[in-house]
N, C-alpha and C. Protein backbone atom coordinates (compact mmCIF):
# COMPACT_ATOMS: atom_id res chain seq x y z
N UNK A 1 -10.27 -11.91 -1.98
CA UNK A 1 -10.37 -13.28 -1.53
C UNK A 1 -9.06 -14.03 -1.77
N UNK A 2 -8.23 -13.55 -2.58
CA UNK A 2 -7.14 -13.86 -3.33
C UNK A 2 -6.15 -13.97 -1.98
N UNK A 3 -5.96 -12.57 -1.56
CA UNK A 3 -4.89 -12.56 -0.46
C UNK A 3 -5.50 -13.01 0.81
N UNK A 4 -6.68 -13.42 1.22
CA UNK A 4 -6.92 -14.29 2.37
C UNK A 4 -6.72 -15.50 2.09
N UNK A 5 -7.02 -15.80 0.89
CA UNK A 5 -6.81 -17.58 0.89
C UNK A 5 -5.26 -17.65 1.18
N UNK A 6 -4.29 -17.04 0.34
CA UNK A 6 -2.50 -17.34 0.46
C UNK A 6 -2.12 -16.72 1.86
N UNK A 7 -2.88 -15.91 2.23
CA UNK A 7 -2.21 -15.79 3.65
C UNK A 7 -2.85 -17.07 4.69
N UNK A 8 -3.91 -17.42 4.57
CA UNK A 8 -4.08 -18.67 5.39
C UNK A 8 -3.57 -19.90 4.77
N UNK A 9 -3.23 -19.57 3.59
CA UNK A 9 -2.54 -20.99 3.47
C UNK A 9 -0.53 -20.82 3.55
N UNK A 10 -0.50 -19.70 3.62
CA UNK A 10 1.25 -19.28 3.75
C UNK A 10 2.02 -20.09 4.33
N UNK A 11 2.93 -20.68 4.50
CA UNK A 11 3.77 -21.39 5.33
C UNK A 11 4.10 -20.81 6.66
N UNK A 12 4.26 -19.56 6.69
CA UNK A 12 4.46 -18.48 8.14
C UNK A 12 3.37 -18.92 8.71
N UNK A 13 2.18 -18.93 8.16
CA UNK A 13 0.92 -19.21 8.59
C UNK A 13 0.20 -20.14 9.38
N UNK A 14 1.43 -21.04 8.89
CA UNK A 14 1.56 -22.71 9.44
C UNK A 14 0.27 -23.57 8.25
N UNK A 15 0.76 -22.53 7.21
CA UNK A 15 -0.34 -23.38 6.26
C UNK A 15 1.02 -24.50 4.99
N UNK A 16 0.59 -25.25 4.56
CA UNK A 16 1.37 -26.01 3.45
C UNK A 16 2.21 -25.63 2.54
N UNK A 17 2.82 -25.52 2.21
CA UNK A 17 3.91 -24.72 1.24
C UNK A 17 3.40 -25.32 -0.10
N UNK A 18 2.87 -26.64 -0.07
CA UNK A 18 2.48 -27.27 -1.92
C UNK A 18 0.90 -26.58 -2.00
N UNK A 19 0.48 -26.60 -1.00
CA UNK A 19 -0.79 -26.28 -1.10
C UNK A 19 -0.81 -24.49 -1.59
N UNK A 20 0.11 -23.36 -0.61
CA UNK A 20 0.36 -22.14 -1.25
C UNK A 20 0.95 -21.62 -2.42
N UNK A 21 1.88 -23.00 -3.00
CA UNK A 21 2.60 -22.52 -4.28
C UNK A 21 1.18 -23.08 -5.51
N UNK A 22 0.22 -23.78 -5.00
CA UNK A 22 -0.90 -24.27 -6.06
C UNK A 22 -1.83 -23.18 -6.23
N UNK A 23 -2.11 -22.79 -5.07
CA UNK A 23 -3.19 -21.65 -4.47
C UNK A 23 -2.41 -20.09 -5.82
N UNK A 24 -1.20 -19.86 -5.22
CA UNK A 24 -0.07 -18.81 -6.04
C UNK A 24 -0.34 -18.72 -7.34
N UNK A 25 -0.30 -20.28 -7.99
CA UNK A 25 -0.07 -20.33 -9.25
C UNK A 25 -1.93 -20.08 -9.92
N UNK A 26 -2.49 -20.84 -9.27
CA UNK A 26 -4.06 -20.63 -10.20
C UNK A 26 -4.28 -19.16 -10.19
N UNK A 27 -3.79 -18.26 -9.24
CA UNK A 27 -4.28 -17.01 -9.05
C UNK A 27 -3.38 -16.06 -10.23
N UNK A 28 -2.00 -16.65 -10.63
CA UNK A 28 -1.42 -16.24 -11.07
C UNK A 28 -1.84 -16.23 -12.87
N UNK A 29 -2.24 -17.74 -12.95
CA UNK A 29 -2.68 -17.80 -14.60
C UNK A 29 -4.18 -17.37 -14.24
N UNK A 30 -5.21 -16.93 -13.53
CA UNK A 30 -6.12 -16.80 -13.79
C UNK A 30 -6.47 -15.42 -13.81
N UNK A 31 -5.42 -14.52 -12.69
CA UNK A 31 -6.14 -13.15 -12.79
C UNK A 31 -4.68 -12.40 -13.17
N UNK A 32 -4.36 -12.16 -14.27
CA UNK A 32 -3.32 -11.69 -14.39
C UNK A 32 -2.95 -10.62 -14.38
N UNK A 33 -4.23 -9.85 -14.54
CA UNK A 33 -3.85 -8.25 -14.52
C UNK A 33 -4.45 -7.63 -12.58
N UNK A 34 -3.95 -9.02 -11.70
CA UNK A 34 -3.70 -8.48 -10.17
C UNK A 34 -1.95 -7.92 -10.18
N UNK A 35 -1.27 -8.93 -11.35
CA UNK A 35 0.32 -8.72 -10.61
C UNK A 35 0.94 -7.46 -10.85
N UNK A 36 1.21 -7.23 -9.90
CA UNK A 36 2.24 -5.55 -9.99
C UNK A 36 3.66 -5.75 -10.46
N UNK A 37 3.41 -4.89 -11.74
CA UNK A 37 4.71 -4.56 -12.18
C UNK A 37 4.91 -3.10 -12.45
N UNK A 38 5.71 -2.31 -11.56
CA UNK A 38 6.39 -0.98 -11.46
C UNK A 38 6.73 -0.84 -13.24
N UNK A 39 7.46 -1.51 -13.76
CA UNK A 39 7.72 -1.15 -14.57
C UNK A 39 7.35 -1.01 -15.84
N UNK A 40 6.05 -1.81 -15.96
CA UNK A 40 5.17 -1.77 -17.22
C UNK A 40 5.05 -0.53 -17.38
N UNK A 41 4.06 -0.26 -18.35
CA UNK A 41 3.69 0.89 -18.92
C UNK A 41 1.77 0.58 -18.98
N UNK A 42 1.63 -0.18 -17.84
CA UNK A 42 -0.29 -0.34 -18.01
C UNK A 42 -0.21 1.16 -17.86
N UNK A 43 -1.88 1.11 -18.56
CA UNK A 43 -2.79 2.00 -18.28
C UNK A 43 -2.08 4.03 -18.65
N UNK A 44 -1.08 3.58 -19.73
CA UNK A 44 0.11 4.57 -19.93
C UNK A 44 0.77 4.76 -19.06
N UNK A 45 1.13 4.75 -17.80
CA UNK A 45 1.51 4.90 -16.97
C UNK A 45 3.11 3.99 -17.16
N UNK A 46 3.99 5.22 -17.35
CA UNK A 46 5.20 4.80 -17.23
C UNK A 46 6.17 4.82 -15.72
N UNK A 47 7.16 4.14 -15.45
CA UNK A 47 7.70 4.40 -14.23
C UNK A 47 7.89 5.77 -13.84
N UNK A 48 8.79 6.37 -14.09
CA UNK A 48 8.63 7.89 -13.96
C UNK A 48 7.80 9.02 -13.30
N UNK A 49 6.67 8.41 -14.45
CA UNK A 49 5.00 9.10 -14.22
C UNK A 49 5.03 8.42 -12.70
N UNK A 50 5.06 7.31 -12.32
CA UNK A 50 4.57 6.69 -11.51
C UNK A 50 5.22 7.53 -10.26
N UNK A 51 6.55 8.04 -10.16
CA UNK A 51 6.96 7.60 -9.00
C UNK A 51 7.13 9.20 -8.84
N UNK A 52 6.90 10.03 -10.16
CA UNK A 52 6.40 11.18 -9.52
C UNK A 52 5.10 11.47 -9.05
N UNK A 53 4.60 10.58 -9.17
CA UNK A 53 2.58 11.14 -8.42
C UNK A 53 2.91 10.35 -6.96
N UNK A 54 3.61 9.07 -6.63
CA UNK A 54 4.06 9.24 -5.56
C UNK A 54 4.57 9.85 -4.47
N UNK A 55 5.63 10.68 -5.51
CA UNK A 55 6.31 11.57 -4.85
C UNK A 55 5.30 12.86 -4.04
N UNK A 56 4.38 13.11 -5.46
CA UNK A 56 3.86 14.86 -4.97
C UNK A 56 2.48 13.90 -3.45
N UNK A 57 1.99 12.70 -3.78
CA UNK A 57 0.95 12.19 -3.01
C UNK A 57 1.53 12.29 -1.73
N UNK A 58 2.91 11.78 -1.53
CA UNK A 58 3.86 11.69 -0.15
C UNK A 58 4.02 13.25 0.50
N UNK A 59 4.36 13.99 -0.42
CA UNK A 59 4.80 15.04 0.28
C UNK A 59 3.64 16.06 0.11
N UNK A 60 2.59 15.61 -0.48
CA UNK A 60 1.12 16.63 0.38
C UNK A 60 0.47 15.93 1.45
N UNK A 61 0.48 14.69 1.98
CA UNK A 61 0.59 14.01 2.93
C UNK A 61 1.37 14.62 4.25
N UNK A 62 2.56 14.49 4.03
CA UNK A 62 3.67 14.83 5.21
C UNK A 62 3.01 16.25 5.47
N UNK A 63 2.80 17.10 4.12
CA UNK A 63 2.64 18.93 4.33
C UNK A 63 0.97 18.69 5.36
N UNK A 64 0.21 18.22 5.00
CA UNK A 64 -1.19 18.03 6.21
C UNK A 64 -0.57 17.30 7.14
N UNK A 65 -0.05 16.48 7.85
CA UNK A 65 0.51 15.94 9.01
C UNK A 65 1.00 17.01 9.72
N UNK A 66 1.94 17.60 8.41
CA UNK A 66 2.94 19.02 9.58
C UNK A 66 1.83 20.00 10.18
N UNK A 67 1.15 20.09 9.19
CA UNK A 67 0.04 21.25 9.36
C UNK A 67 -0.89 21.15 10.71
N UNK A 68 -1.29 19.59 10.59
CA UNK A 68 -2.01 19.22 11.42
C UNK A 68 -1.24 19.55 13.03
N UNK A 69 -0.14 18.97 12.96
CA UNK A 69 0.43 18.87 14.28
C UNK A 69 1.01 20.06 14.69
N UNK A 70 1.46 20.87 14.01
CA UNK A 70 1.51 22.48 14.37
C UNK A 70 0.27 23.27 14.96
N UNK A 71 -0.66 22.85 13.98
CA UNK A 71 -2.00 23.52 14.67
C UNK A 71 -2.40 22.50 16.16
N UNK A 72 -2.21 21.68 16.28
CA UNK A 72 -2.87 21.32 17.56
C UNK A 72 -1.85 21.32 18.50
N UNK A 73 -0.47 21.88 18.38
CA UNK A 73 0.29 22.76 19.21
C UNK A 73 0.08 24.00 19.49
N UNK A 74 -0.56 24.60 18.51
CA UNK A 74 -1.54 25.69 18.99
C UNK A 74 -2.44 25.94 19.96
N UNK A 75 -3.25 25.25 19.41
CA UNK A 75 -4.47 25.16 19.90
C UNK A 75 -4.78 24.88 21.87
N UNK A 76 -3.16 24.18 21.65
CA UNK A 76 -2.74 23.45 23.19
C UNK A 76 -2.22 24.64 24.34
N UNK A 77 -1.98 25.41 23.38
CA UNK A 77 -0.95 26.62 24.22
C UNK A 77 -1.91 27.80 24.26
N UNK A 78 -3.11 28.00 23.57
CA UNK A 78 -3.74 29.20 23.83
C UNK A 78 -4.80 28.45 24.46
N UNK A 79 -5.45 27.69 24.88
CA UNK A 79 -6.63 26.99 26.27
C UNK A 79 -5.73 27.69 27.35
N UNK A 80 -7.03 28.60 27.86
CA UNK A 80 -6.52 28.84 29.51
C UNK A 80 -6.14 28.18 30.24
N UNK A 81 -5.48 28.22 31.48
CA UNK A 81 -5.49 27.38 32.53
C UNK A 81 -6.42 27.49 33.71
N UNK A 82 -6.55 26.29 34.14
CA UNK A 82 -7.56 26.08 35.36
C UNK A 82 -7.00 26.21 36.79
């Protein structure tokens, strides 16, 4: 609910700029463990840790994409023709 209210109230939005920096700030002292910080250490999770589970998440991602699209180049070339 957080990021619909500041995006309808955003200035891009054509919403108020005093009204989004008020909206910003209550959300900010009230829910504090929304804000992302890369570099903490929540939840043990150090940077490092972090940006290697990124890493292996990205590139078993890309490896099923390749996979995917190789096989349905396959699949394209052995259908008979009509």
């Amino acid at each position: 609910m957080w990021r619909l209210l500041l995006a309808r109230l955003h200035p891009d939005a054509g919403g108020d700029q005093e009204s989004f920096l008020l909206a910003r700030a209550l959300r900010d002292g009230l829910c504090k463990e929304l804000r992302f910080d890369p570099v903490s250490t929540r939840d043990g999770m150090d940077s490092e840790h972090f940006l290697r589970t990124w890493r292996n998440t990205m590139n078993f991602w890309a490896t099923r994409n390749r996979d995917a699209l190789r096989g349905s180049r396959v699949h394209r070339c052995d259908k008979p023709e009509v």
